[in-house]
Protein backbone atom coordinates (compact mmCIF):
# COMPACT_ATOMS: atom_id res chain seq x y z
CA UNK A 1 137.56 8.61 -28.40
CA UNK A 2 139.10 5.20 -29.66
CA UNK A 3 136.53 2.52 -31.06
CA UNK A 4 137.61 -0.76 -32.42
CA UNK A 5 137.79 -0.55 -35.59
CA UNK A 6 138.44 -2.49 -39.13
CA UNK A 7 140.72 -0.62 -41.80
CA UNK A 8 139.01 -1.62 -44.62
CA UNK A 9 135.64 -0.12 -43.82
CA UNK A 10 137.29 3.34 -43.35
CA UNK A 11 137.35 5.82 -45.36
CA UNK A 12 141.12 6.52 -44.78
CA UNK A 13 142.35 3.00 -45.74
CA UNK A 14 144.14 2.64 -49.20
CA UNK A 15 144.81 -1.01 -49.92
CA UNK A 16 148.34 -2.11 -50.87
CA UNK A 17 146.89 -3.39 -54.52
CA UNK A 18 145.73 0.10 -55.23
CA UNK A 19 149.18 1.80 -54.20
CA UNK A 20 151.26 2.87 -56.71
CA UNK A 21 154.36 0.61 -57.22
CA UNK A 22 156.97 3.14 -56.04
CA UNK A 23 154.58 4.16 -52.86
CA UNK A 24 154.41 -0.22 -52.34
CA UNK A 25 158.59 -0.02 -51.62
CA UNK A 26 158.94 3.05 -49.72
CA UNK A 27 156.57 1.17 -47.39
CA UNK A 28 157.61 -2.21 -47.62
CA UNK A 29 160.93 -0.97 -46.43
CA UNK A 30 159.46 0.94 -44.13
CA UNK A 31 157.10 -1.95 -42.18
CA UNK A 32 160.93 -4.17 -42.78
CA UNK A 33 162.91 -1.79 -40.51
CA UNK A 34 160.41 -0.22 -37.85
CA UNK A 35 157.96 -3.45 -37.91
CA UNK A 36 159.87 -6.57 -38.68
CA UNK A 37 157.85 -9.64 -39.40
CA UNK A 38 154.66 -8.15 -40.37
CA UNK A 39 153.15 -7.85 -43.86
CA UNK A 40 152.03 -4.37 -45.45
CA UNK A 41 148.22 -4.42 -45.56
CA UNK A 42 148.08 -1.00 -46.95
CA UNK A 43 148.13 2.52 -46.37
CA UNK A 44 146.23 4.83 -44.09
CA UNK A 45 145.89 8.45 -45.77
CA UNK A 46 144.42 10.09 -42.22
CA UNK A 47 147.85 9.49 -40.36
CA UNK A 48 150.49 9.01 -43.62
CA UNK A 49 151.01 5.63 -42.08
CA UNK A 50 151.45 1.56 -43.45
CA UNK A 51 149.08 -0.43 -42.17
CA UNK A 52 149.95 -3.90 -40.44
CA UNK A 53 147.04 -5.01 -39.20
CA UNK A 54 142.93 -4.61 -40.21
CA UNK A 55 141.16 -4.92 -36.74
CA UNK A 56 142.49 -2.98 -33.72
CA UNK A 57 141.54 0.40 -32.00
CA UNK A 58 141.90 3.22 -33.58
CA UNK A 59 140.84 7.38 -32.90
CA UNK A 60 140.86 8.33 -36.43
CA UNK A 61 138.17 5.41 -37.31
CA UNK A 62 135.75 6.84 -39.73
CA UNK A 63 133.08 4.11 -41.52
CA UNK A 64 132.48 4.39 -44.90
CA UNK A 65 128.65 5.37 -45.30
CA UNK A 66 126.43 2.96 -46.77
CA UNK A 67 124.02 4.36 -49.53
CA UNK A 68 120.43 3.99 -49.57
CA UNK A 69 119.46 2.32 -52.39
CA UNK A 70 115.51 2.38 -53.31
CA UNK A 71 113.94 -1.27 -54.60
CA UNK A 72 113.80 -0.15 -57.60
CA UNK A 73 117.67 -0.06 -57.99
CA UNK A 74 117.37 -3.98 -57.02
CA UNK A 75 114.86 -5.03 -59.61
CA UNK A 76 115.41 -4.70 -62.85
């Protein structure tokens, strides 16, 4: 099923600062020849793929889950 989606809530998304610097240049001349004119955004682990864009649909889409944190944690 494809939802609309945002890369960097999922738990597949690897932003470009954390990449290593070789990884960054493989991709950046990757997104230069099959994607010319847009901007590496990151990496996507679930299909080995750059990512060009944050907000689009996507079938792989998988939220990060949000922990439960007890008041305690808040105060003190």
């Amino acid at each position: 099923m494809v939802v609309k989606a945002d890369c960097r809530k999922c738990i597949y998304f690897v932003p470009v600062e954390e990449l290593s610097e070789e990884s960054r240049i493989v991709l950046e001349r990757w997104v230069e020849r099959n994607r010319p004119g847009e901007k590496l955004l990151g990496f996507c682990r679930r299909f080995r793929r750059p990512v060009t864009y944050y907000v689009g649909q996507c079938h792989g889409y998988r939220p990060r889950e949000l922990k439960q944190l007890k008041l305690d944690d808040y105060v003190r």
